[in-house]
N, C-alpha and C. Protein backbone atom coordinates (compact mmCIF):
# COMPACT_ATOMS: atom_id res chain seq x y z
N UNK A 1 115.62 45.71 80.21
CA UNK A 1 115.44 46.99 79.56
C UNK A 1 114.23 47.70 80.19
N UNK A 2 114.61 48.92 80.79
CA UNK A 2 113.24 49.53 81.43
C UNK A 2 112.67 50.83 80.09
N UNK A 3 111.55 50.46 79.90
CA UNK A 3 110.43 51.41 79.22
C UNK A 3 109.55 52.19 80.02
N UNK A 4 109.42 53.67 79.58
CA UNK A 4 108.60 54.11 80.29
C UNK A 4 106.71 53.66 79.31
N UNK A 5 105.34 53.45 80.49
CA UNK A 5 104.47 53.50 79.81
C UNK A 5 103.58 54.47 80.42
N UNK A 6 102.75 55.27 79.87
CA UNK A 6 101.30 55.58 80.50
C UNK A 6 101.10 55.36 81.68
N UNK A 7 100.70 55.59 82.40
CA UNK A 7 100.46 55.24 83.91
C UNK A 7 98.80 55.93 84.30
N UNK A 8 99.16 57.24 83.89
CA UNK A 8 97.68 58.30 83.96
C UNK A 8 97.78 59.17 83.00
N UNK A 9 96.17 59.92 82.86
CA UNK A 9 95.86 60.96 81.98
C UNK A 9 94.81 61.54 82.64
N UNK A 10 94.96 63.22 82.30
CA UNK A 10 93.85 63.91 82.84
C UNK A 10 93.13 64.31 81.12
N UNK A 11 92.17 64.25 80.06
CA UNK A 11 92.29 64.57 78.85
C UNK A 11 91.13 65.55 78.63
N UNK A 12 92.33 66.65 78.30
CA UNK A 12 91.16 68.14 77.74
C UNK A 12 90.70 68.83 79.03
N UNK A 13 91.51 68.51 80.02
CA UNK A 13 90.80 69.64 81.25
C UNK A 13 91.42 71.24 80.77
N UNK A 14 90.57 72.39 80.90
CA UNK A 14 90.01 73.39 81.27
C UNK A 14 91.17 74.33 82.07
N UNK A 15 92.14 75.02 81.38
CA UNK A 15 92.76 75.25 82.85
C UNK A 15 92.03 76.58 82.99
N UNK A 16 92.40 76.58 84.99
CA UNK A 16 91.69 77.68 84.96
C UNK A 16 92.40 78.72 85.52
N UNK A 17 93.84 78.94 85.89
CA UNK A 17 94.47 79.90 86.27
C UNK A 17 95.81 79.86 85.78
N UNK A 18 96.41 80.90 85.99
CA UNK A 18 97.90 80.91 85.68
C UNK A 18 98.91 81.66 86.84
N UNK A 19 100.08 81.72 87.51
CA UNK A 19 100.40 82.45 87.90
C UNK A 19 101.91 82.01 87.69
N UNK A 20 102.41 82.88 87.05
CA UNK A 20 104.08 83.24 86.80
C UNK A 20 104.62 83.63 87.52
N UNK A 21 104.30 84.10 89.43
CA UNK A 21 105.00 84.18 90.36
C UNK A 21 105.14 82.51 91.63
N UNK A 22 104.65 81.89 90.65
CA UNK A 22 103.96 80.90 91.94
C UNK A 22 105.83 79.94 91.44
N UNK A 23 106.01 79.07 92.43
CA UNK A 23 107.54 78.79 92.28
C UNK A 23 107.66 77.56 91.21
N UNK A 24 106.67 77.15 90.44
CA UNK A 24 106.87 75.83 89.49
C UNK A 24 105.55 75.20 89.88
N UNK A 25 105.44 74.29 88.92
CA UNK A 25 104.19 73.21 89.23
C UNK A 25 103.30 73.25 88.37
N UNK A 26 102.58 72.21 88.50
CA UNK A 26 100.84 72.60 88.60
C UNK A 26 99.97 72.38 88.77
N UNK A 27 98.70 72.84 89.33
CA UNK A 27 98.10 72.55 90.46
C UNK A 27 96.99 71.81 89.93
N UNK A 28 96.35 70.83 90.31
CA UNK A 28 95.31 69.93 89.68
C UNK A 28 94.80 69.83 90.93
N UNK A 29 93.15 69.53 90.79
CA UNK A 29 92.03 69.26 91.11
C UNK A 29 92.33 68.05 92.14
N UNK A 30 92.95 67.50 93.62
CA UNK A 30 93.16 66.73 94.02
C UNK A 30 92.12 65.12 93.31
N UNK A 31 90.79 65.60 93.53
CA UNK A 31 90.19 64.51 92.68
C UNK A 31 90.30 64.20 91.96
N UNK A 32 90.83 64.80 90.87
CA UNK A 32 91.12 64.55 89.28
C UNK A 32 92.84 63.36 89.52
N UNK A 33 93.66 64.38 90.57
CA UNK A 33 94.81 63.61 90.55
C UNK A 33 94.37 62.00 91.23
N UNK A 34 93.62 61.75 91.87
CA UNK A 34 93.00 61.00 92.57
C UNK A 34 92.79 59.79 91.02
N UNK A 35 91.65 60.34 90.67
CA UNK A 35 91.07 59.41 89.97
C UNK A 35 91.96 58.75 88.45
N UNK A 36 93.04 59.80 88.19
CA UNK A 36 94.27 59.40 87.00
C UNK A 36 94.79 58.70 87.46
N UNK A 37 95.35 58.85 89.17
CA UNK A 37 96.70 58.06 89.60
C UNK A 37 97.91 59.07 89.63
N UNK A 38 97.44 59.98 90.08
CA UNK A 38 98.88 60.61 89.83
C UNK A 38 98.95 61.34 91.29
N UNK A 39 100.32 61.24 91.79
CA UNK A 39 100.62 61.64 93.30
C UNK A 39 101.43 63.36 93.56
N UNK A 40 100.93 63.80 94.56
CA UNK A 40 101.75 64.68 94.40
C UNK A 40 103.39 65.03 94.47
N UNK A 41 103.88 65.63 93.89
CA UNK A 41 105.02 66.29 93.28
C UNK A 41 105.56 65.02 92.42
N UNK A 42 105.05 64.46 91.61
CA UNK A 42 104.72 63.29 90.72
C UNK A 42 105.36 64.17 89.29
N UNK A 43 106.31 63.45 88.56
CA UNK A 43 106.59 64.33 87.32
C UNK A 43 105.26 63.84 86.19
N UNK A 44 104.94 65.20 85.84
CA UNK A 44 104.13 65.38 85.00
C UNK A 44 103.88 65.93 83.44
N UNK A 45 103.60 65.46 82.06
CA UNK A 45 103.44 66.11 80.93
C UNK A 45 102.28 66.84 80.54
N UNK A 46 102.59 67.82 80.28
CA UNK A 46 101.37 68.68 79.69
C UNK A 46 101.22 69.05 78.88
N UNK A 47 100.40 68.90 77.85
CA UNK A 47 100.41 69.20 76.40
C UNK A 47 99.31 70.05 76.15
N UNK A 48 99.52 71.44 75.70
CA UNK A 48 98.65 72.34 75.82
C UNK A 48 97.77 72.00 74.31
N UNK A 49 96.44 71.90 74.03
CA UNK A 49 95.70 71.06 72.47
C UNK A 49 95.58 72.57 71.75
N UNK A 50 95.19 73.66 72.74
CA UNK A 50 95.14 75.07 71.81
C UNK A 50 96.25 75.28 71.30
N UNK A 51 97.77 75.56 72.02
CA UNK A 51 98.50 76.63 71.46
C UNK A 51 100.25 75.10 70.99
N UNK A 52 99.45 74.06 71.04
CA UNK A 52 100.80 72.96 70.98
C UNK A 52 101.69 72.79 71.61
N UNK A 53 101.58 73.43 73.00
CA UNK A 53 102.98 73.64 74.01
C UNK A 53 103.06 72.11 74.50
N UNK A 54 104.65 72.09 74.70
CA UNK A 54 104.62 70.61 75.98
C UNK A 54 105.43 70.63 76.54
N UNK A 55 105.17 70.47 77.69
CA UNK A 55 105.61 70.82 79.14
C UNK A 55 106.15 69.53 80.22
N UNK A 56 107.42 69.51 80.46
CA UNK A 56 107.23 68.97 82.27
C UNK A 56 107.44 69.71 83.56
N UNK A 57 106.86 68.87 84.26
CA UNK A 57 106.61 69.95 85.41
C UNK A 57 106.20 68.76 86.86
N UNK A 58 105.90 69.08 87.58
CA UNK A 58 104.93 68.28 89.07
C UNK A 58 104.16 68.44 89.39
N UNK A 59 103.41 67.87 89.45
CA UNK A 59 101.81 68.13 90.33
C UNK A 59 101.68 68.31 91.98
N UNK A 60 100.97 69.03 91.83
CA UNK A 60 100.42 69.65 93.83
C UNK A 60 99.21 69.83 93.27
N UNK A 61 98.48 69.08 94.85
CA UNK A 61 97.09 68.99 94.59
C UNK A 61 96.49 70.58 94.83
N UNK A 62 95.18 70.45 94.44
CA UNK A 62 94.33 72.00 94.95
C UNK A 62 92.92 71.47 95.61
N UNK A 63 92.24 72.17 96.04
CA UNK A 63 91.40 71.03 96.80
C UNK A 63 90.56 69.99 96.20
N UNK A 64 89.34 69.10 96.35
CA UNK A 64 89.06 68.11 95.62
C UNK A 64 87.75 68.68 95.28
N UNK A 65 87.91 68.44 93.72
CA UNK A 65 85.93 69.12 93.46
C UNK A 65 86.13 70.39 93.09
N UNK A 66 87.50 71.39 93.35
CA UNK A 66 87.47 72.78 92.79
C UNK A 66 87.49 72.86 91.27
N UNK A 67 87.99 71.62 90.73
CA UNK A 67 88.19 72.27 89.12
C UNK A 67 89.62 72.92 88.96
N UNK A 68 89.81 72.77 89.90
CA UNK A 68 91.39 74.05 89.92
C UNK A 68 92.36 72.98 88.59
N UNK A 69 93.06 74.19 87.64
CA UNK A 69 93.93 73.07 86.94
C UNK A 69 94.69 75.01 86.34
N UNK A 70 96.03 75.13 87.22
CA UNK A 70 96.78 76.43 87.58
C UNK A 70 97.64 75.79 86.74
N UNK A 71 98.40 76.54 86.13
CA UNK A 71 99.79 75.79 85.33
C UNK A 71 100.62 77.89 86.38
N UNK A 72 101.51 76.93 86.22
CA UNK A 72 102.55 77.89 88.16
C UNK A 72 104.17 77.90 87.31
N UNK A 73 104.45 79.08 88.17
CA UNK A 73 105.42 79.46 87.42
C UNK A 73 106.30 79.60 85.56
N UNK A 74 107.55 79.23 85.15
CA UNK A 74 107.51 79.70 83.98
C UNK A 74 106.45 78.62 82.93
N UNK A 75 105.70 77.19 83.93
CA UNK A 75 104.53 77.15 82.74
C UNK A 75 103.68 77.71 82.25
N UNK A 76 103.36 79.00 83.04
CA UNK A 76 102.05 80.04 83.00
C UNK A 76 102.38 80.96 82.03
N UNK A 77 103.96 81.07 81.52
CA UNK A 77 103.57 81.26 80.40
C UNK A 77 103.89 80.78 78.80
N UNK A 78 103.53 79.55 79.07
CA UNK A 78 103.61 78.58 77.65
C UNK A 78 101.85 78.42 77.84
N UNK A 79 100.76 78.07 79.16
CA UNK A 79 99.78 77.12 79.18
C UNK A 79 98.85 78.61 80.00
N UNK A 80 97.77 78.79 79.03
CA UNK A 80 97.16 80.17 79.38
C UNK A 80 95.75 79.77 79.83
N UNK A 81 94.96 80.40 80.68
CA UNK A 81 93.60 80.09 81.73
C UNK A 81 92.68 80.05 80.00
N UNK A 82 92.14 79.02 79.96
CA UNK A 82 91.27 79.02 79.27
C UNK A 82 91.51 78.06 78.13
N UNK A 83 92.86 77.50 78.13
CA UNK A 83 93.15 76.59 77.69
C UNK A 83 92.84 74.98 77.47
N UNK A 84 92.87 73.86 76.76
CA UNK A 84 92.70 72.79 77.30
C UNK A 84 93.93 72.09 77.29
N UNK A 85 93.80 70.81 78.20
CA UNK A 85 95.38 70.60 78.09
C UNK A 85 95.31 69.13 78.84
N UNK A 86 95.99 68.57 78.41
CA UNK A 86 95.96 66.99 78.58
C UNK A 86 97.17 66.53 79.54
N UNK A 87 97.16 66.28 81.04
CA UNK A 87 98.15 66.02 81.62
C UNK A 87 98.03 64.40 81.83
N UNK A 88 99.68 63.99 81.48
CA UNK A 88 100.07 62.49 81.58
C UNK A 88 101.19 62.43 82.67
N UNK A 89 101.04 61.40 83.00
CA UNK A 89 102.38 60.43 83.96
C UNK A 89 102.52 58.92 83.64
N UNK A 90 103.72 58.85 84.03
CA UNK A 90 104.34 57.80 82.92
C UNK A 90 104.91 57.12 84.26
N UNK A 91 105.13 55.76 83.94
CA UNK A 91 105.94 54.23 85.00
C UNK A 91 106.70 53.78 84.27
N UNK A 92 107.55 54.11 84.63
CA UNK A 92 109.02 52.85 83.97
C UNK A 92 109.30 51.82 84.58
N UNK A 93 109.16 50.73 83.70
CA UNK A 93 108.59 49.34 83.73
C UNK A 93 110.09 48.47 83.25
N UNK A 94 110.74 47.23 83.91
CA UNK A 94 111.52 46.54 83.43
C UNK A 94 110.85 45.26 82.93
N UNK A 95 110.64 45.60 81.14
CA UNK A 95 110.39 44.88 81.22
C UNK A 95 110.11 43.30 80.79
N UNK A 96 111.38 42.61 81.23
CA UNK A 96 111.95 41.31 81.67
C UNK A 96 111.19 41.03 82.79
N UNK A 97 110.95 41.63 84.15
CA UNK A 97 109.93 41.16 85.32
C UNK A 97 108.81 42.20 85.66
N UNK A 98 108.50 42.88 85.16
CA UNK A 98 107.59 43.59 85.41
C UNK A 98 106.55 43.36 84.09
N UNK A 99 105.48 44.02 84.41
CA UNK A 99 103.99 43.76 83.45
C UNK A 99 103.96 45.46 83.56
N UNK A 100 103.36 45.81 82.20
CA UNK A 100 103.75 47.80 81.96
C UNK A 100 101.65 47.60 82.80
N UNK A 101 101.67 48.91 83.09
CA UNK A 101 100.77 49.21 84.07
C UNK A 101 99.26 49.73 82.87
N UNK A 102 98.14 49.28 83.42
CA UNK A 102 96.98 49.80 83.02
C UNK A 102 96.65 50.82 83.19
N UNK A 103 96.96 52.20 82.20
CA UNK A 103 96.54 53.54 82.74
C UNK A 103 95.48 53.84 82.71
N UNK A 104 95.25 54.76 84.05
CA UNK A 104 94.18 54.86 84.78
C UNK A 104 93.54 56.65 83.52
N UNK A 105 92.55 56.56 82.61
CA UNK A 105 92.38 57.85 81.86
C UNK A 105 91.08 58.22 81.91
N UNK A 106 91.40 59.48 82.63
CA UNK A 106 90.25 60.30 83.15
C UNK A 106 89.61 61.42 81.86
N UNK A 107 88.49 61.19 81.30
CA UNK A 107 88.06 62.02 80.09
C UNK A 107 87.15 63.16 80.83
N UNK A 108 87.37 64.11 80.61
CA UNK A 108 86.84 65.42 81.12
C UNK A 108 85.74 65.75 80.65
N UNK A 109 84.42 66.18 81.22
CA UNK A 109 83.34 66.63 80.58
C UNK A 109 83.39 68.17 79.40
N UNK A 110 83.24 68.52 79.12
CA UNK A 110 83.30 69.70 77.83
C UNK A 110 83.48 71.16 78.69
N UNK A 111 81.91 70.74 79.11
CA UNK A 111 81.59 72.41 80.01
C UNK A 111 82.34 72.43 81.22
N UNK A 112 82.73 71.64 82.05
CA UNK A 112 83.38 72.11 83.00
C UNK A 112 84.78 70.95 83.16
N UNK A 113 85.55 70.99 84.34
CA UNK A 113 86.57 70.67 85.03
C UNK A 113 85.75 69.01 86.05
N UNK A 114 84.60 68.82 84.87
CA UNK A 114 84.56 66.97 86.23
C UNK A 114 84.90 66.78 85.23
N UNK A 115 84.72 65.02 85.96
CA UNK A 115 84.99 63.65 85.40
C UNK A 115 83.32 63.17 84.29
N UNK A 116 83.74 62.77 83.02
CA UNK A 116 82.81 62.61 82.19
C UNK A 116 82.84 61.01 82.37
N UNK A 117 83.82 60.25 82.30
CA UNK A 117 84.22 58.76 81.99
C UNK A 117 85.28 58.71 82.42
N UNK A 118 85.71 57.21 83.25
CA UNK A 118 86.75 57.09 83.87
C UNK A 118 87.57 55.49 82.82
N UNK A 119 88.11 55.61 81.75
CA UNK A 119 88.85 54.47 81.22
C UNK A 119 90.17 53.66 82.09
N UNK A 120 90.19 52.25 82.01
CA UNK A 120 89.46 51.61 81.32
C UNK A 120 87.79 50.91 82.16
């Protein structure tokens, strides 16, 4: 029986752009994707904490250290710049031979787009 578990989390990042012409996606902080575990064009959940939206979508990196966290195309307009928003990725695990994976959860500092604490 395969289960999906946790794999990564980005929690309470900051987004900081939107664009409803851009073709899908959304764009994360290569470091941030770095330090969750999450690869690019990687399916991704996004759960907006202001307005309750939830989203899938893929990740593409933006450069590392910008803070960039764009929600692209028709997510831009469920997930608005100024938002916070918690992106997950998930591993589906069989599991009869497999062991479900230790997710890698990145807690976001308040004031900006770093890394506050890296769990576990």
């Amino acid at each position: 029986m395969r289960v999906e578990f946790l794999k990564g989390k980005i929690h309470r990042a900051r987004v900081t752009d939107a664009n409803v012409d851009y073709m899908g996606s959304i764009t994360i902080d290569k470091a941030l994707m770095d330090a969750a575990g999450i690869y690019e064009y990687e399916k991704v959940l996004v759960a907006d904490i202001d307005n309750g939206n939830r989203l899938e979508t893929y990740a593409i990196p933006a450069p590392p250290d910008s803070g960039t966290i764009c929600a692209n195309g028709a997510a831009a307009r469920l997930i608005r710049p100024g938002d916070l928003v918690i992106i997950m990725s998930f591993a589906s695990v069989e599991l009869l031979s497999e062991k479900p994976p230790k997710p890698k959860i990145v807690i976001m500092d308040e004031g900006s787009n770093k890394v506050k604490k890296l769990l576990p």
